[in-house]
PDB file of N, CA and C in Angstrom:
ATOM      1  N   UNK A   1     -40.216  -1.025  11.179  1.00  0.00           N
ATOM      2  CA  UNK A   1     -39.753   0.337  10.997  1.00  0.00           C
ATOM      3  C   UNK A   1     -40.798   1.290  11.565  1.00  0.00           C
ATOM      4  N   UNK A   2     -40.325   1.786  12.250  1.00  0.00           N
ATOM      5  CA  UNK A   2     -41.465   3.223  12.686  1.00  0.00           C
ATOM      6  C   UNK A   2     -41.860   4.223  12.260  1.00  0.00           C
ATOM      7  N   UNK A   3     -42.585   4.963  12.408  1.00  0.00           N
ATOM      8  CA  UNK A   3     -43.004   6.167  11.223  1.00  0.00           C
ATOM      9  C   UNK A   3     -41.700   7.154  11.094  1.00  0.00           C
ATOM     10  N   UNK A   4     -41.308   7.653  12.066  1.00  0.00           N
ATOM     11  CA  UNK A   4     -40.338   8.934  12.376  1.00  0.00           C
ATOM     12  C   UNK A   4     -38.891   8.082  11.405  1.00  0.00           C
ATOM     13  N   UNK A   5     -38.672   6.410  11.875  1.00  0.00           N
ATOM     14  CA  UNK A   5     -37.736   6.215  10.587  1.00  0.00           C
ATOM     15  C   UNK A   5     -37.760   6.403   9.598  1.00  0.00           C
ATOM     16  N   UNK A   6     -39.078   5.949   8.977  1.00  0.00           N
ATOM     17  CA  UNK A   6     -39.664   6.018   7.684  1.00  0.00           C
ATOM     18  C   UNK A   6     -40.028   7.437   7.214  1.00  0.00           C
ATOM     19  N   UNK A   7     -39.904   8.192   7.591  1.00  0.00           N
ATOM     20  CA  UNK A   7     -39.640   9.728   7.648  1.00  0.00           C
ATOM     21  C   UNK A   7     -38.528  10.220   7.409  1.00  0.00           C
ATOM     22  N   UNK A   8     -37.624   9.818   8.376  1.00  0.00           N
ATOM     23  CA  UNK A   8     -36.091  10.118   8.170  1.00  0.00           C
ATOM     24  C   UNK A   8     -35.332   9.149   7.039  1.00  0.00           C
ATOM     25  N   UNK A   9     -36.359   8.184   6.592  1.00  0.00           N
ATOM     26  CA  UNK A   9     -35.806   7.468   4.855  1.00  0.00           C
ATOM     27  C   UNK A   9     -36.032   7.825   4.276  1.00  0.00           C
ATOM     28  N   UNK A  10     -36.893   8.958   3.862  1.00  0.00           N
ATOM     29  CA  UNK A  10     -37.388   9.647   2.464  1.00  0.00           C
ATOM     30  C   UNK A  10     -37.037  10.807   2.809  1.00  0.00           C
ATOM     31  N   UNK A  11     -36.499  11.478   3.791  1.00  0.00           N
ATOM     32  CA  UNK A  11     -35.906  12.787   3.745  1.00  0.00           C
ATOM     33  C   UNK A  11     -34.824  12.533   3.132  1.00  0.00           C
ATOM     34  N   UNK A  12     -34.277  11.489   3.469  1.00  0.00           N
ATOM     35  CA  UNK A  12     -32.663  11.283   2.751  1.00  0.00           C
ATOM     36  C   UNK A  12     -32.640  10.756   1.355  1.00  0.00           C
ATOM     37  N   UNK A  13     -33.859  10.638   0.697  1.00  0.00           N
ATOM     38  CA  UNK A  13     -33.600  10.398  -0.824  1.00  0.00           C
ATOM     39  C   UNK A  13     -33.015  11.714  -1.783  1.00  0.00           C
ATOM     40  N   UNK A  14     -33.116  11.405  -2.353  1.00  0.00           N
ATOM     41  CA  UNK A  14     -32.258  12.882  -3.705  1.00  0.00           C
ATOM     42  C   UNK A  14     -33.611  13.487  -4.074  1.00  0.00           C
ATOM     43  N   UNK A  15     -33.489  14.354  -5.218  1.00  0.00           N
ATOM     44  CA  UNK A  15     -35.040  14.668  -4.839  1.00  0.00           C
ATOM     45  C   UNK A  15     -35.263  13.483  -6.608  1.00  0.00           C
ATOM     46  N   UNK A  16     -34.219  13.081  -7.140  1.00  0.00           N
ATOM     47  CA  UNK A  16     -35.175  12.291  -8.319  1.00  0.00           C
ATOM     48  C   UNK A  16     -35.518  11.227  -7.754  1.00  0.00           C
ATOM     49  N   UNK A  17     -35.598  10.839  -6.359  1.00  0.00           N
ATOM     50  CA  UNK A  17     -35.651   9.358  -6.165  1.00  0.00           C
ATOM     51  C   UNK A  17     -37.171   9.864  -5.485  1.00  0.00           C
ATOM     52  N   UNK A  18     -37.624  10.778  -5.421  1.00  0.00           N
ATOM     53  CA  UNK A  18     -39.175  11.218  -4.908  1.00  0.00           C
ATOM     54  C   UNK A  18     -40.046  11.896  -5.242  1.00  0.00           C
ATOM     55  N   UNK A  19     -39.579  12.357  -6.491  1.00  0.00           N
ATOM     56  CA  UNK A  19     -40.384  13.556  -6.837  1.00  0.00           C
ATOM     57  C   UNK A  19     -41.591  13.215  -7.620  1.00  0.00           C
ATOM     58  N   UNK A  20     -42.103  11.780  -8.070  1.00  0.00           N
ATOM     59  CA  UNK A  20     -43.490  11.765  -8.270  1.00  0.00           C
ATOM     60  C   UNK A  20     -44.694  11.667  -7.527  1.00  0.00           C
ATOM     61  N   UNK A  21     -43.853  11.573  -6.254  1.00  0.00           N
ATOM     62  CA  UNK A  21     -44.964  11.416  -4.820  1.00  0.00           C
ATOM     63  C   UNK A  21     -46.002  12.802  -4.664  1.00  0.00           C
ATOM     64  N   UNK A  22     -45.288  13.518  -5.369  1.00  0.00           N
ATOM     65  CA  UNK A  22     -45.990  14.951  -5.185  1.00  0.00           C
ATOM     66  C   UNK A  22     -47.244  15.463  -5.949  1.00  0.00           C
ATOM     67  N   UNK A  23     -47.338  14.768  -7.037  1.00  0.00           N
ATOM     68  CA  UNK A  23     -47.626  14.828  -8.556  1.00  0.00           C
ATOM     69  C   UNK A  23     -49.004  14.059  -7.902  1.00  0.00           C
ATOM     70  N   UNK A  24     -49.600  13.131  -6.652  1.00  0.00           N
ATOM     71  CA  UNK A  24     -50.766  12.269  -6.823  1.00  0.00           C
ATOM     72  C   UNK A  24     -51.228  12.648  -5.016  1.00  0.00           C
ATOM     73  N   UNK A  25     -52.634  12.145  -5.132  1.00  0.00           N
ATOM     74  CA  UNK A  25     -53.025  12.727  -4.101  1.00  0.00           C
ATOM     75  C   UNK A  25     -52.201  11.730  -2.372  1.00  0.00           C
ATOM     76  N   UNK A  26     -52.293  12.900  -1.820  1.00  0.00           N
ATOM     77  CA  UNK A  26     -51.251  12.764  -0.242  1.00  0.00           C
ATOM     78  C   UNK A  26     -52.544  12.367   0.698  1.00  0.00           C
ATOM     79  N   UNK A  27     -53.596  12.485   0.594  1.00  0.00           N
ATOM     80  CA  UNK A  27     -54.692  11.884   1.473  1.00  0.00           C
ATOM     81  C   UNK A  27     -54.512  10.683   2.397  1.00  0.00           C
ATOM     82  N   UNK A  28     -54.215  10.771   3.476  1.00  0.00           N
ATOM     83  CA  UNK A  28     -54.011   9.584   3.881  1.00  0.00           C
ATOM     84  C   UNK A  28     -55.249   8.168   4.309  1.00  0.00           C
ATOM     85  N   UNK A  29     -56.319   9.036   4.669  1.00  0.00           N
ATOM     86  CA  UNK A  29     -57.547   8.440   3.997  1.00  0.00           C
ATOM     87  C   UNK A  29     -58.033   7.567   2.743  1.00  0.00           C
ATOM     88  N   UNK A  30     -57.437   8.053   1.728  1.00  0.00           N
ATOM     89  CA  UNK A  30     -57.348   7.819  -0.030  1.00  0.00           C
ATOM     90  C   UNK A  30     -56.630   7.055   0.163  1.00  0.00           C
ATOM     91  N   UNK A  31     -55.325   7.180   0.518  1.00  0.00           N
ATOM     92  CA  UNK A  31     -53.844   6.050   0.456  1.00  0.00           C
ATOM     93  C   UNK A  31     -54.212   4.935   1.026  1.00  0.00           C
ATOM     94  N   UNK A  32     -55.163   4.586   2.095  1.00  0.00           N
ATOM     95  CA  UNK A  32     -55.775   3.655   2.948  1.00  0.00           C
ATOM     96  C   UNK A  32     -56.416   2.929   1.965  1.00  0.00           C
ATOM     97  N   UNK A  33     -57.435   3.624   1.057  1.00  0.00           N
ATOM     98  CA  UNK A  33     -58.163   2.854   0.351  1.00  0.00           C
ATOM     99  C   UNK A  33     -57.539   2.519  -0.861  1.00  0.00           C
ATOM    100  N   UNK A  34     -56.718   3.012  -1.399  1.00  0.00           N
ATOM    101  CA  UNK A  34     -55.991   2.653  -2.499  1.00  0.00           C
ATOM    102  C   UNK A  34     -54.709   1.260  -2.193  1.00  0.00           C
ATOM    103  N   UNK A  35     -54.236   1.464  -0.878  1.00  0.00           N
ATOM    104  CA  UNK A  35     -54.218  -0.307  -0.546  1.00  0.00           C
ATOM    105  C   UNK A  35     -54.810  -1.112  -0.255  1.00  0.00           C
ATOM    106  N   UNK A  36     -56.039  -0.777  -0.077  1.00  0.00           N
ATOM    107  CA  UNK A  36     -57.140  -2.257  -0.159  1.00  0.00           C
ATOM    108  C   UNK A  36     -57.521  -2.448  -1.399  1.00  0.00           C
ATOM    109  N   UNK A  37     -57.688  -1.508  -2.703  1.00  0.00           N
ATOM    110  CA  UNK A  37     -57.839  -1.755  -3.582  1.00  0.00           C
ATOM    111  C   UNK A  37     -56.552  -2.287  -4.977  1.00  0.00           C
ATOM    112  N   UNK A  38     -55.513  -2.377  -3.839  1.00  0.00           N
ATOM    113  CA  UNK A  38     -54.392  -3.047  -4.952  1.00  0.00           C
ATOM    114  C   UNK A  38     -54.626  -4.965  -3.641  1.00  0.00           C
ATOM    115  N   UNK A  39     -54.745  -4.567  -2.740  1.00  0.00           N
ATOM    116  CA  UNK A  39     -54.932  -5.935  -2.005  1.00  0.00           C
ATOM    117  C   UNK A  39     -56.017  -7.003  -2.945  1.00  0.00           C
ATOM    118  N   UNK A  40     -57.869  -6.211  -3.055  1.00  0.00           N
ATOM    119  CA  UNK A  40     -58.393  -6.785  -3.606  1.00  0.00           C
ATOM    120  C   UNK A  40     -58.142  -6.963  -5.255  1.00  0.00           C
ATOM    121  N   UNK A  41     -57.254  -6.223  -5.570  1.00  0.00           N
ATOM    122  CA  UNK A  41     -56.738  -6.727  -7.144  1.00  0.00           C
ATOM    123  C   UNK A  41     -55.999  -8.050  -7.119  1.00  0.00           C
ATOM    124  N   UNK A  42     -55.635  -8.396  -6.472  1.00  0.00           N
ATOM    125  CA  UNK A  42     -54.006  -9.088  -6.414  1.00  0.00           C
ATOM    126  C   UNK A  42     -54.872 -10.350  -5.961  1.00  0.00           C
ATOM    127  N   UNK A  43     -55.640 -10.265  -4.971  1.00  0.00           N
ATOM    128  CA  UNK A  43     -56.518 -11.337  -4.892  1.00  0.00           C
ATOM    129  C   UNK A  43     -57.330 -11.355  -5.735  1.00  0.00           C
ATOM    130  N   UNK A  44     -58.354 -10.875  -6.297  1.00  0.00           N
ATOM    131  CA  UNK A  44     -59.281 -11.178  -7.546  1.00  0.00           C
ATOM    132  C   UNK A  44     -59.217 -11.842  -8.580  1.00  0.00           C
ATOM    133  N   UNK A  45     -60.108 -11.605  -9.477  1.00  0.00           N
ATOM    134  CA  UNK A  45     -59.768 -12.364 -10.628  1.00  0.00           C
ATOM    135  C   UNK A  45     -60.056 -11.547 -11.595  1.00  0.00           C
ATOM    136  N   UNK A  46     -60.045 -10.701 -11.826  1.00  0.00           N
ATOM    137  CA  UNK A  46     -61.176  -9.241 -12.760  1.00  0.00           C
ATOM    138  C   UNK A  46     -59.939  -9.770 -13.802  1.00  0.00           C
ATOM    139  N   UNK A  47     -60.794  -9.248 -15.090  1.00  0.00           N
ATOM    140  CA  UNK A  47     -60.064  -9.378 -16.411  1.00  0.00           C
ATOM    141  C   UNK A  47     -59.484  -8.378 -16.832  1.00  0.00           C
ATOM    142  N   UNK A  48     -59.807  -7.127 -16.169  1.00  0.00           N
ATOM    143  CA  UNK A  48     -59.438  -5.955 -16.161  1.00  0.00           C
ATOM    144  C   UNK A  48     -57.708  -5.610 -15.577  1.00  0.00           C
ATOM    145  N   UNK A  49     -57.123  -4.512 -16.760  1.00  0.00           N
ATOM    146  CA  UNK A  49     -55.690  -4.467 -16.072  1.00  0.00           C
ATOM    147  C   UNK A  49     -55.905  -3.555 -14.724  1.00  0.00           C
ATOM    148  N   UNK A  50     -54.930  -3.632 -14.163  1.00  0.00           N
ATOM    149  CA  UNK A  50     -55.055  -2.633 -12.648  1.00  0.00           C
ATOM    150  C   UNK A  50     -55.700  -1.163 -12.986  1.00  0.00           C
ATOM    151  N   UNK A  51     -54.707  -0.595 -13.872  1.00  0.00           N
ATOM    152  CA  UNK A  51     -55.420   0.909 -14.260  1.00  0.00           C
ATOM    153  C   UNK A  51     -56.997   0.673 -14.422  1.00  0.00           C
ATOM    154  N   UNK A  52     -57.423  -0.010 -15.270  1.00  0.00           N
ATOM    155  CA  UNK A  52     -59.059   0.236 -15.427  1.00  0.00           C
ATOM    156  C   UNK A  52     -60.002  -0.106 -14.244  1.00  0.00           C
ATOM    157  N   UNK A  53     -59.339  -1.468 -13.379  1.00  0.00           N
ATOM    158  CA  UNK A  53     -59.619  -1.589 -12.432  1.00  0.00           C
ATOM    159  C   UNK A  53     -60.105  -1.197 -11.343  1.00  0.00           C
ATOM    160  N   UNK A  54     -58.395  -0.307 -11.323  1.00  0.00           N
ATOM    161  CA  UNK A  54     -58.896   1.171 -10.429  1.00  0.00           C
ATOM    162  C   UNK A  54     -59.858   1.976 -10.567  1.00  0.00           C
ATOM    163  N   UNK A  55     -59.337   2.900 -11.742  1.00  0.00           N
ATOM    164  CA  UNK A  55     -59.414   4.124 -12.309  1.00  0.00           C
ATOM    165  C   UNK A  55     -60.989   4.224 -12.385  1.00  0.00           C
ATOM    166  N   UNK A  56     -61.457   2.794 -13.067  1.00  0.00           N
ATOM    167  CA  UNK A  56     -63.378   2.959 -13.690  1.00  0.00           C
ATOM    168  C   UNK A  56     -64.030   2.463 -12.553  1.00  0.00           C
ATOM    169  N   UNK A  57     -63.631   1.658 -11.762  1.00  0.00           N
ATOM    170  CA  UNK A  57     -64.390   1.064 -10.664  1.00  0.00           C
ATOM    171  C   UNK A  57     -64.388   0.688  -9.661  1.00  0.00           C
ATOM    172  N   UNK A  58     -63.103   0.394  -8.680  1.00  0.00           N
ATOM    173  CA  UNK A  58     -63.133   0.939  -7.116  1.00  0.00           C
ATOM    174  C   UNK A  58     -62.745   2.317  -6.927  1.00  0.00           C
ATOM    175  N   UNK A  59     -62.150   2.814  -7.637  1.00  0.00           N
ATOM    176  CA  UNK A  59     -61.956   4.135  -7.325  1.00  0.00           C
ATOM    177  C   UNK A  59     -63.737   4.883  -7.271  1.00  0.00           C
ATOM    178  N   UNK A  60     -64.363   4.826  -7.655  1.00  0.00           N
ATOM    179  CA  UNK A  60     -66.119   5.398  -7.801  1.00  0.00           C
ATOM    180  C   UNK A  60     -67.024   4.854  -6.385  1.00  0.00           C
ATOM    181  N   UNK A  61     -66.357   3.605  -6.168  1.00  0.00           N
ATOM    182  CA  UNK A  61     -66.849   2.331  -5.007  1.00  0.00           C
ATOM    183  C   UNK A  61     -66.411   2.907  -3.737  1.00  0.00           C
ATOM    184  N   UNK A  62     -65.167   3.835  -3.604  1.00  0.00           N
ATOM    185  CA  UNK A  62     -64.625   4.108  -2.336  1.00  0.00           C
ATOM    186  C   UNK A  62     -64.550   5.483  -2.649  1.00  0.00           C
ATOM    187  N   UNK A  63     -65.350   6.543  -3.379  1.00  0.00           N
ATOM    188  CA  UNK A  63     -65.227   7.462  -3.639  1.00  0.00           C
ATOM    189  C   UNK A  63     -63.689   8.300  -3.270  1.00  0.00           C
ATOM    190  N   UNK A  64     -63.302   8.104  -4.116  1.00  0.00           N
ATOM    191  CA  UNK A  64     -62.309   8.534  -3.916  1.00  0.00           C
ATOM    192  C   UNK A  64     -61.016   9.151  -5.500  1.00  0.00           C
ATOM    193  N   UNK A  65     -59.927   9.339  -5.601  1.00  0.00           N
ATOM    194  CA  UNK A  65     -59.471   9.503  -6.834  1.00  0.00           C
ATOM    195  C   UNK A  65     -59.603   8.618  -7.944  1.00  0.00           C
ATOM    196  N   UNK A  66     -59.679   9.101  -9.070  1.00  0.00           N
ATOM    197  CA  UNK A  66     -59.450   7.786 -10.051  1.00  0.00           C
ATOM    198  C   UNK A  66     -57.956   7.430 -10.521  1.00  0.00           C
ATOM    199  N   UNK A  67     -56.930   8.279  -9.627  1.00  0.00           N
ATOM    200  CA  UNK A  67     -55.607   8.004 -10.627  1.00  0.00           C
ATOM    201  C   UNK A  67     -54.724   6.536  -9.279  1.00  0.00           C
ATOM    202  N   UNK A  68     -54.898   5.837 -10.357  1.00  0.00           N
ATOM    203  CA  UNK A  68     -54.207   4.846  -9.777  1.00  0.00           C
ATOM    204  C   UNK A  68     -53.110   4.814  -9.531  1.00  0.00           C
ATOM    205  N   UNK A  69     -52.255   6.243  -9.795  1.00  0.00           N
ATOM    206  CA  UNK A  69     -50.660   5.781  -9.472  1.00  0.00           C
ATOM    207  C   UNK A  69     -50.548   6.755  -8.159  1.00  0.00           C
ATOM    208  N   UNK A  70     -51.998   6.812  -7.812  1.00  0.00           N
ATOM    209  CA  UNK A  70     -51.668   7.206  -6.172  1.00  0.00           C
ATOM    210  C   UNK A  70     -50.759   6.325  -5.668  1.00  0.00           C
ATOM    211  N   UNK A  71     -51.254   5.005  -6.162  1.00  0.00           N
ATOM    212  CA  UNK A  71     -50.444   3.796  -5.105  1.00  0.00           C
ATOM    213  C   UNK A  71     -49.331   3.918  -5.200  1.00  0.00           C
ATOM    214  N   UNK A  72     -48.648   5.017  -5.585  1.00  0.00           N
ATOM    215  CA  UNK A  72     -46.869   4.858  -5.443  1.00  0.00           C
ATOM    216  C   UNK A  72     -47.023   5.350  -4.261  1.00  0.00           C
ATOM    217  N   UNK A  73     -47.964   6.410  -3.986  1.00  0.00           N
ATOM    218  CA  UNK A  73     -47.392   7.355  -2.717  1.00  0.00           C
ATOM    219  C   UNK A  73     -47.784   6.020  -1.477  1.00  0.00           C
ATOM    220  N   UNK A  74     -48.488   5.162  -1.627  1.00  0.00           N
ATOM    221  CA  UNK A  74     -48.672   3.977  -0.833  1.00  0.00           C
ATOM    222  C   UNK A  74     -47.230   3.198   0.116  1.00  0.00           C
ATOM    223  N   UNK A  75     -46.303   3.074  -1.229  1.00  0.00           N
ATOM    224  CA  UNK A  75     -45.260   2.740  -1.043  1.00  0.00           C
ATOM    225  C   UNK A  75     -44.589   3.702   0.039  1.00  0.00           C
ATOM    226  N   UNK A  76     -44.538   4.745  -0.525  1.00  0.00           N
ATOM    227  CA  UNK A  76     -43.626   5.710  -0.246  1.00  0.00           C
ATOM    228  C   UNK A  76     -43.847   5.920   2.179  1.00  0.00           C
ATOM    229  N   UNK A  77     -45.383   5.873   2.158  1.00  0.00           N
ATOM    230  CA  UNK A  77     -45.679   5.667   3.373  1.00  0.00           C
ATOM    231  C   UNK A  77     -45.247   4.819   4.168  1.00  0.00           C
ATOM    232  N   UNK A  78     -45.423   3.641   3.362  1.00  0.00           N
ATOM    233  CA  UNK A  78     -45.459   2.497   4.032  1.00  0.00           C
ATOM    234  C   UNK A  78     -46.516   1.594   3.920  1.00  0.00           C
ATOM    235  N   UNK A  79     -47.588   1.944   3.025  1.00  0.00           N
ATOM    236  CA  UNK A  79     -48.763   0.922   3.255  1.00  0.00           C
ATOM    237  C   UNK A  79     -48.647   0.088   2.209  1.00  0.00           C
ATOM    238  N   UNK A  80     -48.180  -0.027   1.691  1.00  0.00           N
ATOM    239  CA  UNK A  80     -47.606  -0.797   0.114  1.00  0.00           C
ATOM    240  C   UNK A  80     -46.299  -1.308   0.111  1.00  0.00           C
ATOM    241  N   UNK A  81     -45.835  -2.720  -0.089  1.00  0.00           N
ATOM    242  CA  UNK A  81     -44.229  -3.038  -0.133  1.00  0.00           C
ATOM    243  C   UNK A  81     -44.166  -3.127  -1.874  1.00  0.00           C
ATOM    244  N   UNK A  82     -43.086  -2.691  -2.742  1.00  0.00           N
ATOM    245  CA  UNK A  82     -42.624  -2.878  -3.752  1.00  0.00           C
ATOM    246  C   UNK A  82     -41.889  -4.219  -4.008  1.00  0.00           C
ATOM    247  N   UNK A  83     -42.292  -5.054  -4.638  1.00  0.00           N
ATOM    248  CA  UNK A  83     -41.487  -6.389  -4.418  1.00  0.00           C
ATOM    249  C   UNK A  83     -40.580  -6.590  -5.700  1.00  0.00           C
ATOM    250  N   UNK A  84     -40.816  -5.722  -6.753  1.00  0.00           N
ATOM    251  CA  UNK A  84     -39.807  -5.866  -8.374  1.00  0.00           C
ATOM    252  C   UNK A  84     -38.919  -4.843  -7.685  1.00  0.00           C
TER     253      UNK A  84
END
């Protein structure tokens, strides 16, 4: 899929099917690092749930936000697939 599609797929949502994308940071810089840091979750082994994960300690590591539900807007780009 190309960007300009993937553009023209979220223009065509309703607005309840998007409207928390707005609510977390749009950085596309941030969004970069917030999928390497659900990559290195998923591979790891930390005992930690994802939120604390994030939130207390790669988020500080990649200076960057602590709210982990940036990673929706991940999805929403494209740098993240939703698999549930």
């Amino acid at each position: 899929m190309t960007i300009k599609e993937r553009i023209n797929e979220i223009k065509s949502l309703t607005q309840d099917q998007c409207w928390y994308i707005t609510k977390q940071p749009l950085s596309f810089k941030e969004l970069c690092y917030a999928a390497k840091i659900v990559e290195e979750y998923q591979s790891g082994n930390s005992s930690l749930n994802f939120a604390d994960y994030f939130n207390t300690i790669k988020s500080i590591e990649y200076g960057i936000s602590s709210n982990h539900r940036m990673t929706n807007a991940c999805c929403y780009i494209g740098l993240l697939e939703k698999n549930d």
